[in-house]
PDB file of N, CA and C in Angstrom:
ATOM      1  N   UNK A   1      -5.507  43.399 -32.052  1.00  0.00           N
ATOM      2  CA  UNK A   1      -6.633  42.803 -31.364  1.00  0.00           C
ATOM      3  C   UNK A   1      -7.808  43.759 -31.437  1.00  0.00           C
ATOM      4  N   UNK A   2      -8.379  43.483 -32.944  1.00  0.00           N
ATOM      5  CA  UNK A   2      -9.424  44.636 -32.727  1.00  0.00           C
ATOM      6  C   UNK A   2     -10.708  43.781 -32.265  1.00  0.00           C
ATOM      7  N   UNK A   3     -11.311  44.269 -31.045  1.00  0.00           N
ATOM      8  CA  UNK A   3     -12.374  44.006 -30.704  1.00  0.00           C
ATOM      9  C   UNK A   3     -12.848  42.602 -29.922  1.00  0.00           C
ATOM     10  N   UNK A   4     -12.204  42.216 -29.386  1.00  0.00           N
ATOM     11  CA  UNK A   4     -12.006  40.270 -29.189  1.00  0.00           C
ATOM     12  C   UNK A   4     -11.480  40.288 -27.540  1.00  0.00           C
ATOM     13  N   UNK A   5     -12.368  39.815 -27.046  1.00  0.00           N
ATOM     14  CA  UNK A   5     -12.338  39.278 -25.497  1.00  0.00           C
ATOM     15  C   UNK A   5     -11.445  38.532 -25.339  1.00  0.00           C
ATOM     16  N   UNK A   6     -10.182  38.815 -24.494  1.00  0.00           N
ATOM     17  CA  UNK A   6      -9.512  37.836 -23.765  1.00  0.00           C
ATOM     18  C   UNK A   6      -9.618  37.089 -22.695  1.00  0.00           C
ATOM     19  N   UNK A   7     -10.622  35.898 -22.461  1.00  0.00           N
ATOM     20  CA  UNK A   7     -10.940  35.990 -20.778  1.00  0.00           C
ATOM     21  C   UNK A   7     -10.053  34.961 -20.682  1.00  0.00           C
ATOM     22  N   UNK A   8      -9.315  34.665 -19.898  1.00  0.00           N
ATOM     23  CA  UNK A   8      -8.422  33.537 -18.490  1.00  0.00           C
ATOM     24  C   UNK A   8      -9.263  32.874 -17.645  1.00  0.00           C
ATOM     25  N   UNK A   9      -9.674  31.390 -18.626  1.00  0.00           N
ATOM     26  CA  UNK A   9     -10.598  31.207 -17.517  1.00  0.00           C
ATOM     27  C   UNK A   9      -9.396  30.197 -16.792  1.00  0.00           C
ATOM     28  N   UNK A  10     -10.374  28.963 -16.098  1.00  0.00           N
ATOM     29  CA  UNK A  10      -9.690  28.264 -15.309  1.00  0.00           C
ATOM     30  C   UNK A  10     -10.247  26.729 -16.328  1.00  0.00           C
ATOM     31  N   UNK A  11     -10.063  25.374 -16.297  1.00  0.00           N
ATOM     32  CA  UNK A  11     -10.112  24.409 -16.878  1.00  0.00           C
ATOM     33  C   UNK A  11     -11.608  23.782 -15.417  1.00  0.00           C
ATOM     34  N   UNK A  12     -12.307  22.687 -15.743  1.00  0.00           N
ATOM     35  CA  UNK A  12     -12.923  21.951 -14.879  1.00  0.00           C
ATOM     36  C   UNK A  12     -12.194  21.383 -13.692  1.00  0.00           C
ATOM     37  N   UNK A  13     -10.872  20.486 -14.762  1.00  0.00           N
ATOM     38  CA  UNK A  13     -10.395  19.906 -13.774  1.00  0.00           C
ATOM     39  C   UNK A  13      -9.736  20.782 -12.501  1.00  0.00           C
ATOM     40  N   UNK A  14      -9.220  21.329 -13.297  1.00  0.00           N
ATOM     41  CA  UNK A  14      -8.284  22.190 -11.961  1.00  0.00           C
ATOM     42  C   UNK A  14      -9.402  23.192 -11.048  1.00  0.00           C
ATOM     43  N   UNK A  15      -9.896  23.592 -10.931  1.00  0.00           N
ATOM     44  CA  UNK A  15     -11.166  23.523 -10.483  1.00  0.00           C
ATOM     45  C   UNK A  15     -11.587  22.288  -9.426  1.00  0.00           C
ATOM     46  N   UNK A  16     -11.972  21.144 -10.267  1.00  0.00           N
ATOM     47  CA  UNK A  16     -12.006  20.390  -8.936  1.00  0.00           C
ATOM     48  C   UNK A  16     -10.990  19.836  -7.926  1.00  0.00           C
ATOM     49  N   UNK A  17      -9.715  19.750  -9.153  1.00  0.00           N
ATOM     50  CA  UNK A  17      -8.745  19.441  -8.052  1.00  0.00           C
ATOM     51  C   UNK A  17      -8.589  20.276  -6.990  1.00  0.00           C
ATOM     52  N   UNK A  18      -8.782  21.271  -6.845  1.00  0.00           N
ATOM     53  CA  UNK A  18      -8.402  22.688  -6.242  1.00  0.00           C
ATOM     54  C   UNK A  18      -9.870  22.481  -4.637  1.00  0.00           C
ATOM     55  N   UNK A  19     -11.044  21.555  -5.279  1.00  0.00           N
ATOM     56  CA  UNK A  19     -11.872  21.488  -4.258  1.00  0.00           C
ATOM     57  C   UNK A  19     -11.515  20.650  -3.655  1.00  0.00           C
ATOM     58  N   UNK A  20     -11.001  19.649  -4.264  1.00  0.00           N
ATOM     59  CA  UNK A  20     -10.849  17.964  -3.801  1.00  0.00           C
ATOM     60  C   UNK A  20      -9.373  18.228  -2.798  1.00  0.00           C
ATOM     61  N   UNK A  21      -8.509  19.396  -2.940  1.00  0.00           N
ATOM     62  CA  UNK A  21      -7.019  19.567  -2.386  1.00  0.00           C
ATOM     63  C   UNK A  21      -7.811  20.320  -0.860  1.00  0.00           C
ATOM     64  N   UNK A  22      -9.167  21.548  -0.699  1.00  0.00           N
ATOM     65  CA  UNK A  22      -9.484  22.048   0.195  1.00  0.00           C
ATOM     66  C   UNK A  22      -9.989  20.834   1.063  1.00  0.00           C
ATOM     67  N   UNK A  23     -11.318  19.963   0.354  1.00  0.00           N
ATOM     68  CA  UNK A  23     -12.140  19.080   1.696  1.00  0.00           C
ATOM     69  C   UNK A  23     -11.539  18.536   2.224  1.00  0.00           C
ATOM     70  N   UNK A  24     -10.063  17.819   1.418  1.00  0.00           N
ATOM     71  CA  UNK A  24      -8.937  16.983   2.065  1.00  0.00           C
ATOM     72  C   UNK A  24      -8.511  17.523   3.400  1.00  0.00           C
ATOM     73  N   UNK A  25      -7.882  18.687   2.932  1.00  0.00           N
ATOM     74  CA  UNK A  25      -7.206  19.524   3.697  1.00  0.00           C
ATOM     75  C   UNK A  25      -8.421  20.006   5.203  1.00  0.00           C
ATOM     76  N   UNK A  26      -9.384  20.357   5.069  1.00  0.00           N
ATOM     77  CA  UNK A  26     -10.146  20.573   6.218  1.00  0.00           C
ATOM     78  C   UNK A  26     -10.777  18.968   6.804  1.00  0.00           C
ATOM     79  N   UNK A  27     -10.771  17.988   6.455  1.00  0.00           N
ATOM     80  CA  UNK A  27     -10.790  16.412   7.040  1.00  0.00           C
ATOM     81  C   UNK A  27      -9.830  16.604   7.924  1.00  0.00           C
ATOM     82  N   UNK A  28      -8.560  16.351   7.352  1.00  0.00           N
ATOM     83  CA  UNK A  28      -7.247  15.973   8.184  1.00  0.00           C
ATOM     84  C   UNK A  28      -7.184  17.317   8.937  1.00  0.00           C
ATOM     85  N   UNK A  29      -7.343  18.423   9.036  1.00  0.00           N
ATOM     86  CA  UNK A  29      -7.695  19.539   9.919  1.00  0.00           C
ATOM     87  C   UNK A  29      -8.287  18.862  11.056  1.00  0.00           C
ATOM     88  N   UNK A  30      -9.345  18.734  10.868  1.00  0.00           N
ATOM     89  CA  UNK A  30     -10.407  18.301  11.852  1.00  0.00           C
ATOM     90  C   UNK A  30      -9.705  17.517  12.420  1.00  0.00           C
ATOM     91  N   UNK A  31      -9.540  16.594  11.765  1.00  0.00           N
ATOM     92  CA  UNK A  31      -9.407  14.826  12.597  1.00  0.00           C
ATOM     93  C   UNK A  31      -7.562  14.947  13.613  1.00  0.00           C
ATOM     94  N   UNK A  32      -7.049  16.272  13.306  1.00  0.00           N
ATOM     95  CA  UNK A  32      -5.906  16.447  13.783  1.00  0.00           C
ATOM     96  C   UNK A  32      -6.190  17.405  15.214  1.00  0.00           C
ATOM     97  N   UNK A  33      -6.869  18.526  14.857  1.00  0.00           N
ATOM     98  CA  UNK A  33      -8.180  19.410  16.137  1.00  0.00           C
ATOM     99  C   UNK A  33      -8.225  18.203  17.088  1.00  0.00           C
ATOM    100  N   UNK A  34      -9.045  17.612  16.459  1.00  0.00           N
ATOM    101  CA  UNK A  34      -9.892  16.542  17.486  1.00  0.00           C
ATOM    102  C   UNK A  34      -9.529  15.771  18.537  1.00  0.00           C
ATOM    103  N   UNK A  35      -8.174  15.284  17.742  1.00  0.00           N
ATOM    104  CA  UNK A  35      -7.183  14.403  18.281  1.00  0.00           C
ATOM    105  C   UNK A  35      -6.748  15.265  20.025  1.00  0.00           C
ATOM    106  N   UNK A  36      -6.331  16.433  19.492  1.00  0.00           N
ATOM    107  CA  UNK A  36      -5.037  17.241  21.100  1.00  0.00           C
ATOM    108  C   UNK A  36      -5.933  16.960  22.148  1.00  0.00           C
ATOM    109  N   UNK A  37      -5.587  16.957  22.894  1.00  0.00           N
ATOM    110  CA  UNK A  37      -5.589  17.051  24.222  1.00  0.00           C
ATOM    111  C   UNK A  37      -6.203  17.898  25.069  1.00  0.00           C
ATOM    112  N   UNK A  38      -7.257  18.291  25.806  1.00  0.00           N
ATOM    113  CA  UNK A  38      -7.616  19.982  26.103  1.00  0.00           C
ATOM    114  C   UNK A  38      -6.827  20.678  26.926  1.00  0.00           C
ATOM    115  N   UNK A  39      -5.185  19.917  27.652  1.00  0.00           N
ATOM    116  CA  UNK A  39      -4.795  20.841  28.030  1.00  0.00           C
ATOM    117  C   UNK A  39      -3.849  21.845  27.077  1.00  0.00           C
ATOM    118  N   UNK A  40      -3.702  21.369  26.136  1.00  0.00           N
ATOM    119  CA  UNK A  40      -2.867  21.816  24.809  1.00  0.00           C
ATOM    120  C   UNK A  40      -3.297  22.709  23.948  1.00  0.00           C
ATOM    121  N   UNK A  41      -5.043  23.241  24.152  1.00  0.00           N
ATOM    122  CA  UNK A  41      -5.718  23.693  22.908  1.00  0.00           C
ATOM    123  C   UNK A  41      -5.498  25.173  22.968  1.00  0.00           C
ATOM    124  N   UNK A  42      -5.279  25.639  24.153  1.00  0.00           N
ATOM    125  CA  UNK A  42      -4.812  27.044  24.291  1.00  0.00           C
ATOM    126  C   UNK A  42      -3.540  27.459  23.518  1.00  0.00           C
ATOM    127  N   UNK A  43      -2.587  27.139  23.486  1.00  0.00           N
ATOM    128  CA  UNK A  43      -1.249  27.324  22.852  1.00  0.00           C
ATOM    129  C   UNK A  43      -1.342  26.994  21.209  1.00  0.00           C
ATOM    130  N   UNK A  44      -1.970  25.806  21.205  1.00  0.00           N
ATOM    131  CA  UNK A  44      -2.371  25.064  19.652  1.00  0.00           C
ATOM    132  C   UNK A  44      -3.758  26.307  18.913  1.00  0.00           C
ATOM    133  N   UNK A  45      -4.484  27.252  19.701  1.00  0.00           N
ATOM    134  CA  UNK A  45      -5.315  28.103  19.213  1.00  0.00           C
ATOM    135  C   UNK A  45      -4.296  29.454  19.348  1.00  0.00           C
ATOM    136  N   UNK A  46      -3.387  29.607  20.077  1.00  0.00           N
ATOM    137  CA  UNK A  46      -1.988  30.693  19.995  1.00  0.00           C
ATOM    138  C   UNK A  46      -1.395  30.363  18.183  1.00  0.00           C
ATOM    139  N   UNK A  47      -1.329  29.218  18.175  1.00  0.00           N
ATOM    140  CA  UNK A  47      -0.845  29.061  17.038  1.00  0.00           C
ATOM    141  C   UNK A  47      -1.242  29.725  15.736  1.00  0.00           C
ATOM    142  N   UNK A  48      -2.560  28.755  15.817  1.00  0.00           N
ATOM    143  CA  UNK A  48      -3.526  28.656  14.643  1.00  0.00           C
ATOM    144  C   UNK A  48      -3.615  30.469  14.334  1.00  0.00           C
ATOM    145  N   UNK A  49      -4.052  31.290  15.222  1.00  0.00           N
ATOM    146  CA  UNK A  49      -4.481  32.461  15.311  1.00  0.00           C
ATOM    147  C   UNK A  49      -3.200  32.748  14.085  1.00  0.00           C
ATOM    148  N   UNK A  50      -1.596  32.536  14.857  1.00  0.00           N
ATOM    149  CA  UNK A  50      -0.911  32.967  13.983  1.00  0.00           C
ATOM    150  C   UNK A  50      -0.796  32.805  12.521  1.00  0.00           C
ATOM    151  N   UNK A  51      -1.215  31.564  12.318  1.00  0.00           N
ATOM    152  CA  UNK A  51      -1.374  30.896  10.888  1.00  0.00           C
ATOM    153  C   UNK A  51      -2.276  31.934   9.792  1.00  0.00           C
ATOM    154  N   UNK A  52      -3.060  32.334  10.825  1.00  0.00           N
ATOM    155  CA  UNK A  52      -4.336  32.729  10.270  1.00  0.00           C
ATOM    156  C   UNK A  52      -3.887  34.583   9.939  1.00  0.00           C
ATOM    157  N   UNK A  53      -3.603  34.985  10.597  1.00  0.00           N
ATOM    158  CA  UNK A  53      -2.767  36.188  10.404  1.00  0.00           C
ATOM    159  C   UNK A  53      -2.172  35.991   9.250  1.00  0.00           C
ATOM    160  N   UNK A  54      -0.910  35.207   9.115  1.00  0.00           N
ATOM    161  CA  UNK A  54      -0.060  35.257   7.900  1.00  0.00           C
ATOM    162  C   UNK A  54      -1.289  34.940   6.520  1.00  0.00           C
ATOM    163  N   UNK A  55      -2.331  34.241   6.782  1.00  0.00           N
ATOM    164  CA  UNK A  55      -3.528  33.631   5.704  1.00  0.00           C
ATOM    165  C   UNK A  55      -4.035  35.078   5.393  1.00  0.00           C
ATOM    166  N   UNK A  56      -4.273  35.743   6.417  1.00  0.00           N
ATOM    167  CA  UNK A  56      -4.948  36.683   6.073  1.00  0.00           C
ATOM    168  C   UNK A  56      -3.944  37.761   5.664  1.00  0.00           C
ATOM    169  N   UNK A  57      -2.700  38.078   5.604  1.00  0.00           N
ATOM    170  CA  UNK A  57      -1.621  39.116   4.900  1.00  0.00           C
ATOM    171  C   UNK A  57      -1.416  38.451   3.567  1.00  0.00           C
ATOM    172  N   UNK A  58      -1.721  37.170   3.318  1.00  0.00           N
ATOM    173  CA  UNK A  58      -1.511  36.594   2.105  1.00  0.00           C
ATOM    174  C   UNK A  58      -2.999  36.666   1.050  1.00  0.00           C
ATOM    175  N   UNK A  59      -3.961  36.553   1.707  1.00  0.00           N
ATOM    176  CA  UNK A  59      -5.456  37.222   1.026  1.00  0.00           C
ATOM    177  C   UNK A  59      -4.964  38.097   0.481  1.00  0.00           C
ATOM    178  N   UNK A  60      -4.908  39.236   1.812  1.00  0.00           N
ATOM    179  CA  UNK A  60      -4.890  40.851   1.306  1.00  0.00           C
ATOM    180  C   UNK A  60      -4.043  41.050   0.099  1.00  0.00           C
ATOM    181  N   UNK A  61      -2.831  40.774  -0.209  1.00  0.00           N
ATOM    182  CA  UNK A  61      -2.289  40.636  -1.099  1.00  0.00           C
ATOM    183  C   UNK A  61      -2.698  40.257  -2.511  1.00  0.00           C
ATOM    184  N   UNK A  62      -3.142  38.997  -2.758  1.00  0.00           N
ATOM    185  CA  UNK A  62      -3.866  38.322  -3.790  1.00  0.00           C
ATOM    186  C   UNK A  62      -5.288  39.222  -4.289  1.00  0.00           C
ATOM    187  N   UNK A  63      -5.802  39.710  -2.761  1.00  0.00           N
ATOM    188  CA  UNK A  63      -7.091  40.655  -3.432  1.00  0.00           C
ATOM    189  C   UNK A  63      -6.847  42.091  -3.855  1.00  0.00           C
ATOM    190  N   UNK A  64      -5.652  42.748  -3.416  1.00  0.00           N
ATOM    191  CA  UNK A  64      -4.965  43.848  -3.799  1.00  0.00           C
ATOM    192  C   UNK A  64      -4.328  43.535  -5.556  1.00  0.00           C
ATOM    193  N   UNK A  65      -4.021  42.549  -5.964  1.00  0.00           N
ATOM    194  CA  UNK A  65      -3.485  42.352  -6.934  1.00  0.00           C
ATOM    195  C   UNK A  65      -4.211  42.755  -8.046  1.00  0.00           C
ATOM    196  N   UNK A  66      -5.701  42.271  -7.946  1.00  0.00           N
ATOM    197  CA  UNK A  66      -6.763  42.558  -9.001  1.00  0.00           C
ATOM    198  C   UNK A  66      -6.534  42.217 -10.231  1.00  0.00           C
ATOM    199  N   UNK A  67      -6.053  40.899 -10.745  1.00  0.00           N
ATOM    200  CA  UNK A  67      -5.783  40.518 -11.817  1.00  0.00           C
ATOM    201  C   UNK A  67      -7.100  40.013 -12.578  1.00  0.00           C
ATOM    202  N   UNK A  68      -7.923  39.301 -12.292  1.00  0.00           N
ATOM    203  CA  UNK A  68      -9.135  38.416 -12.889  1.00  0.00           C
ATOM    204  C   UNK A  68     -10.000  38.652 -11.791  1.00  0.00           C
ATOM    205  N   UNK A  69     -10.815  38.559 -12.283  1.00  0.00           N
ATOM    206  CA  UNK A  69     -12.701  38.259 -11.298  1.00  0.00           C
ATOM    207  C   UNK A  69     -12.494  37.290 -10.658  1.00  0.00           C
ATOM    208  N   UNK A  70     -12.053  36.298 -11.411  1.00  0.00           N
ATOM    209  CA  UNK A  70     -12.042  35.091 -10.431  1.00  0.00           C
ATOM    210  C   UNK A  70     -10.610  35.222  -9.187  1.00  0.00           C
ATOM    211  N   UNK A  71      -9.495  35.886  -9.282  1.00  0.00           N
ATOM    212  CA  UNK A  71      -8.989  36.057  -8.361  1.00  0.00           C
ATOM    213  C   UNK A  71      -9.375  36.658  -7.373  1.00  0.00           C
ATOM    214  N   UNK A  72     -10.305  37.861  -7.717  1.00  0.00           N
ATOM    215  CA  UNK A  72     -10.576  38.761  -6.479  1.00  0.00           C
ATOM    216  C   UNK A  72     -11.931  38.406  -6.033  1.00  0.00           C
ATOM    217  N   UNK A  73     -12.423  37.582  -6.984  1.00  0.00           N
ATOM    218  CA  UNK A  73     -13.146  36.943  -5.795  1.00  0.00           C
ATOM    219  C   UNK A  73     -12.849  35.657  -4.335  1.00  0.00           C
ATOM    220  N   UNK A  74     -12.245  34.843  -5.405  1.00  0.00           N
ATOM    221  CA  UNK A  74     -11.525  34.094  -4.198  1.00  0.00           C
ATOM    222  C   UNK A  74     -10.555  35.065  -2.777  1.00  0.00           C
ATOM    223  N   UNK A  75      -9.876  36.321  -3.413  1.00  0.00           N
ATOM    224  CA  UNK A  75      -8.867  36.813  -2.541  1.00  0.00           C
ATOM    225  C   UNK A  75      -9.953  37.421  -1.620  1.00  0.00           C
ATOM    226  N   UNK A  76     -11.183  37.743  -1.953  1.00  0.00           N
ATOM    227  CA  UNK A  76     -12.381  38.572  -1.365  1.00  0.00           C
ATOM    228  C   UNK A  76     -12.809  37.663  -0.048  1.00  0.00           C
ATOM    229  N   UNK A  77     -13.113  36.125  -0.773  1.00  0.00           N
ATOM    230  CA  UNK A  77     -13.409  35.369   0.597  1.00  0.00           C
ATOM    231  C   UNK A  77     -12.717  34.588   1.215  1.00  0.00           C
ATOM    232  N   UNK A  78     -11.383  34.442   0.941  1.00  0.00           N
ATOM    233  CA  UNK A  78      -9.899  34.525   1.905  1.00  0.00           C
ATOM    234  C   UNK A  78      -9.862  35.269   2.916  1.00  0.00           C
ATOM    235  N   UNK A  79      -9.837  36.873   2.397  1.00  0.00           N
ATOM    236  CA  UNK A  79     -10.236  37.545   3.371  1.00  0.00           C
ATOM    237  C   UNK A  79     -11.250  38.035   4.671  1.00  0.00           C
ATOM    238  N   UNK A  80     -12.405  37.522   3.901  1.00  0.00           N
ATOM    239  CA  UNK A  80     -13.135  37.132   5.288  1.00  0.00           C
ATOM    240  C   UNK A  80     -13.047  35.958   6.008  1.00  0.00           C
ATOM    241  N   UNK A  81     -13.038  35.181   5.127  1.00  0.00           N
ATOM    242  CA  UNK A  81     -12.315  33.581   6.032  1.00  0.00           C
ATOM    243  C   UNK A  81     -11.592  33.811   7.149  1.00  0.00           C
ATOM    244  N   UNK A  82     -10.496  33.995   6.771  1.00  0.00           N
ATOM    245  CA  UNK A  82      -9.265  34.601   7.405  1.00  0.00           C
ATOM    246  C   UNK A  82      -9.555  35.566   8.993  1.00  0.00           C
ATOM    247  N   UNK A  83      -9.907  36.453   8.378  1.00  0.00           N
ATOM    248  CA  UNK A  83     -10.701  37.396   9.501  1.00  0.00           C
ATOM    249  C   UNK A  83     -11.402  37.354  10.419  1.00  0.00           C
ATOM    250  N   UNK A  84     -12.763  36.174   9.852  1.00  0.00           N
ATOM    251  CA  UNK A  84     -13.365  35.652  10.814  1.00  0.00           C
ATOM    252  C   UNK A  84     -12.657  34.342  11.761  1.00  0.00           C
ATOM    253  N   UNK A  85     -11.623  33.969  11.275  1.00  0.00           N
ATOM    254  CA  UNK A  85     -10.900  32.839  12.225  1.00  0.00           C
ATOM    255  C   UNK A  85      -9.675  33.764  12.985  1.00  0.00           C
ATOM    256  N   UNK A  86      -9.274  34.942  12.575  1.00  0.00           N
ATOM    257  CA  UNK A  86      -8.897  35.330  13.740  1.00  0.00           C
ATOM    258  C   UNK A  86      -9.514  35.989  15.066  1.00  0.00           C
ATOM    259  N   UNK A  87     -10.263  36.642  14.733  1.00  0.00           N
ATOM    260  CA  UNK A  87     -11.476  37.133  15.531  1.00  0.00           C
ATOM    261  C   UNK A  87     -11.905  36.046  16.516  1.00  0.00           C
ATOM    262  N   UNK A  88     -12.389  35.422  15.928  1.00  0.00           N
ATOM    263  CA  UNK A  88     -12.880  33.802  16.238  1.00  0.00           C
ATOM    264  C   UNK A  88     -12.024  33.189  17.089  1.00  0.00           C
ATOM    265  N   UNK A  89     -10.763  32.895  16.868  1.00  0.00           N
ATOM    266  CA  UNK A  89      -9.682  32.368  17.381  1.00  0.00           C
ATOM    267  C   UNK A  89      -9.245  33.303  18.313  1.00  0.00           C
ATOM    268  N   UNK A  90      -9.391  34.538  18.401  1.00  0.00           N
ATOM    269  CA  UNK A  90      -8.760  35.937  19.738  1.00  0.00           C
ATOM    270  C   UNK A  90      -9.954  35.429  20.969  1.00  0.00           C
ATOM    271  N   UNK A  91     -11.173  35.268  20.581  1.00  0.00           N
ATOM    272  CA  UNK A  91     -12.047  35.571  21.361  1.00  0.00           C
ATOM    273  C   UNK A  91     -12.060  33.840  21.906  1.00  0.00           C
ATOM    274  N   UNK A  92     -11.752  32.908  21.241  1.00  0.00           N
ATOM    275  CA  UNK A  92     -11.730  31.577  22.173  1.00  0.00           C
ATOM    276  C   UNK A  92     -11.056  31.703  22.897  1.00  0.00           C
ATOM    277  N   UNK A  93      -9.794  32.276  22.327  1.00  0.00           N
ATOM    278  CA  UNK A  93      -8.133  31.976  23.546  1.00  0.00           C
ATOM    279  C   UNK A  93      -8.859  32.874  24.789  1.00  0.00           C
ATOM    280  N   UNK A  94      -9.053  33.797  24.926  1.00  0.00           N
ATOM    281  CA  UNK A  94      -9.395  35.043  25.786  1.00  0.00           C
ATOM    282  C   UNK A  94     -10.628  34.458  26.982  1.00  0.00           C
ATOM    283  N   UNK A  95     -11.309  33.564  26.166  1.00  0.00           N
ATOM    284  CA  UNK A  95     -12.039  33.185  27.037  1.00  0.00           C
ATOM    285  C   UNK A  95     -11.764  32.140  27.510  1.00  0.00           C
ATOM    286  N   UNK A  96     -10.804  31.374  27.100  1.00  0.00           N
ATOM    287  CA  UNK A  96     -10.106  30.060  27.712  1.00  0.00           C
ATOM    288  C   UNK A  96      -9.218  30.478  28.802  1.00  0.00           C
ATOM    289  N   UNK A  97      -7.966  31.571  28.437  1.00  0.00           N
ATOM    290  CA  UNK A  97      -7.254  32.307  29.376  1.00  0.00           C
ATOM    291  C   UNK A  97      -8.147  32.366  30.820  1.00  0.00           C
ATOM    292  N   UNK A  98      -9.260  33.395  30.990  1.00  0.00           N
ATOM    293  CA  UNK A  98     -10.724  33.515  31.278  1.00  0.00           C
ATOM    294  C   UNK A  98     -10.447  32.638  32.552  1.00  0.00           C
ATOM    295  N   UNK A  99     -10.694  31.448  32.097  1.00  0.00           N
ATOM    296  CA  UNK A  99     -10.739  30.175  33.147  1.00  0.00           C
ATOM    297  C   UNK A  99      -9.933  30.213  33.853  1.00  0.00           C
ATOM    298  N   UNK A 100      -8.509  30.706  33.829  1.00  0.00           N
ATOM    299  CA  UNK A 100      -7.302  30.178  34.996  1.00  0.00           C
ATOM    300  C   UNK A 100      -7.314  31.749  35.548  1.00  0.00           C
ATOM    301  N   UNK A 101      -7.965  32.507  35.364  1.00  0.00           N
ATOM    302  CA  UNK A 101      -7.349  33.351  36.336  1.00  0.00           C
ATOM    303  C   UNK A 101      -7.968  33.574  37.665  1.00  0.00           C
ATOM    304  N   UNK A 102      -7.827  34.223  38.386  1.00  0.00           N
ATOM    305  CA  UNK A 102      -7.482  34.072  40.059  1.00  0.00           C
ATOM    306  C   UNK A 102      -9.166  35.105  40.150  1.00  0.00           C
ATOM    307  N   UNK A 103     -10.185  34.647  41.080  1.00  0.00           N
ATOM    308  CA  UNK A 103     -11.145  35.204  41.041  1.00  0.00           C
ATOM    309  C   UNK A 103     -10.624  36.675  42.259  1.00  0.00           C
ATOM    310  N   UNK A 104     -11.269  37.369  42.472  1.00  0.00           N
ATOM    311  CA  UNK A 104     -10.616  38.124  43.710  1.00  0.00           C
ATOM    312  C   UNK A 104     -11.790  38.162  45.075  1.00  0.00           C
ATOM    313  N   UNK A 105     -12.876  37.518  44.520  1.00  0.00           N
ATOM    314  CA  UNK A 105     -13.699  37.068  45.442  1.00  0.00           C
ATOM    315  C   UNK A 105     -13.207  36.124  46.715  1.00  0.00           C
ATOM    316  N   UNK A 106     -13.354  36.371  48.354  1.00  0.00           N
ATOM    317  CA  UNK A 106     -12.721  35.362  49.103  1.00  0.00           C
ATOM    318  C   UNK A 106     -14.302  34.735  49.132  1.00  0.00           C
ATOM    319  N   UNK A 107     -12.718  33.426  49.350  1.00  0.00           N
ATOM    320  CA  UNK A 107     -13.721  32.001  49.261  1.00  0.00           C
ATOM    321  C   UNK A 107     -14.151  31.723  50.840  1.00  0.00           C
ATOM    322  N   UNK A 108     -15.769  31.485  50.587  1.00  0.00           N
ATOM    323  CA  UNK A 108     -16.635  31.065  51.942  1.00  0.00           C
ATOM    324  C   UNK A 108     -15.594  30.187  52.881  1.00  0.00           C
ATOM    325  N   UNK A 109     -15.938  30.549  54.561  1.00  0.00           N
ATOM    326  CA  UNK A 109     -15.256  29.902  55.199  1.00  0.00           C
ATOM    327  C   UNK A 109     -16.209  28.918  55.412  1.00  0.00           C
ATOM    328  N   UNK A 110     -15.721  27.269  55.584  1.00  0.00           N
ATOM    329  CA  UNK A 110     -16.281  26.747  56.161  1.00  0.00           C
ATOM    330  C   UNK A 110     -16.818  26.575  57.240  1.00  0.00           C
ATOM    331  N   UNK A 111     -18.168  25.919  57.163  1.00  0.00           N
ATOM    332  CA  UNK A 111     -18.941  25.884  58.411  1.00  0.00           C
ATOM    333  C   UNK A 111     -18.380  24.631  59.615  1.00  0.00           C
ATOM    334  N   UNK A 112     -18.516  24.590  60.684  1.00  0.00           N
ATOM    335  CA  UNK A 112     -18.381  23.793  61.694  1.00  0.00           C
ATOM    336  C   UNK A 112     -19.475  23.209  61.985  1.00  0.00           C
ATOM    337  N   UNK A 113     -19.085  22.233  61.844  1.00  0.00           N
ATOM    338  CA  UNK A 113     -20.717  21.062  62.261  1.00  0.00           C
ATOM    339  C   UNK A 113     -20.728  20.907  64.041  1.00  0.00           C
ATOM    340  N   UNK A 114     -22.039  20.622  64.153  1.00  0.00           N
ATOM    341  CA  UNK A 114     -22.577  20.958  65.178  1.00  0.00           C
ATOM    342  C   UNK A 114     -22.399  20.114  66.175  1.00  0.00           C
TER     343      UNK A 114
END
């Protein structure tokens, strides 16, 4: 191989299939979100967080690999994806938690009408 570029690209189609498999996938996301219940979203964002953890040990991986440009770029914004929905997802639960806990302020006594 004297002198001759090997590049790996990717085809069109697969390419779009690969977009057409994500918008799908974040629709039925949504429309499944939307659906719960709000007393459920705390545990169901316990979840997700976890999902998102394993998403994001599975980035790191793929962008550690460094095979093609085009992998490490995708593994590049996996990884912030990822990152920013756990972050994202720590700081909803925390502030949802937030809500049920016990103020330590005592509560005004009521007044007696006159």
């Amino acid at each position: 191989m004297s002198g001759h570029l090997v590049v790996n690209s990717l085809s069109g189609d697969v390419i779009i299939t690969g977009l057409f498999v994500f918008a799908l996938a974040g629709f039925l996301g949504f429309e499944v979100i939307r659906r719960v219940p709000k007393l459920l979203h705390t545990p169901l964002m316990a979840l997700t967080n976890a999902l998102s953890a394993i998403s994001l040990v599975a980035s790191l991986f793929i962008l550690g690999q460094n095979e093609t440009t085009y992998s490490t770029v995708l593994g590049f914004i996996a990884v912030v994806a990822s990152t920013i929905n756990v972050v994202g997802g720590f700081l909803i639960t925390d502030k949802m938690l937030r809500m049920f806990r016990r103020s330590d302020k005592p509560k005004p006594a009521a007044t007696e009408g006159a």
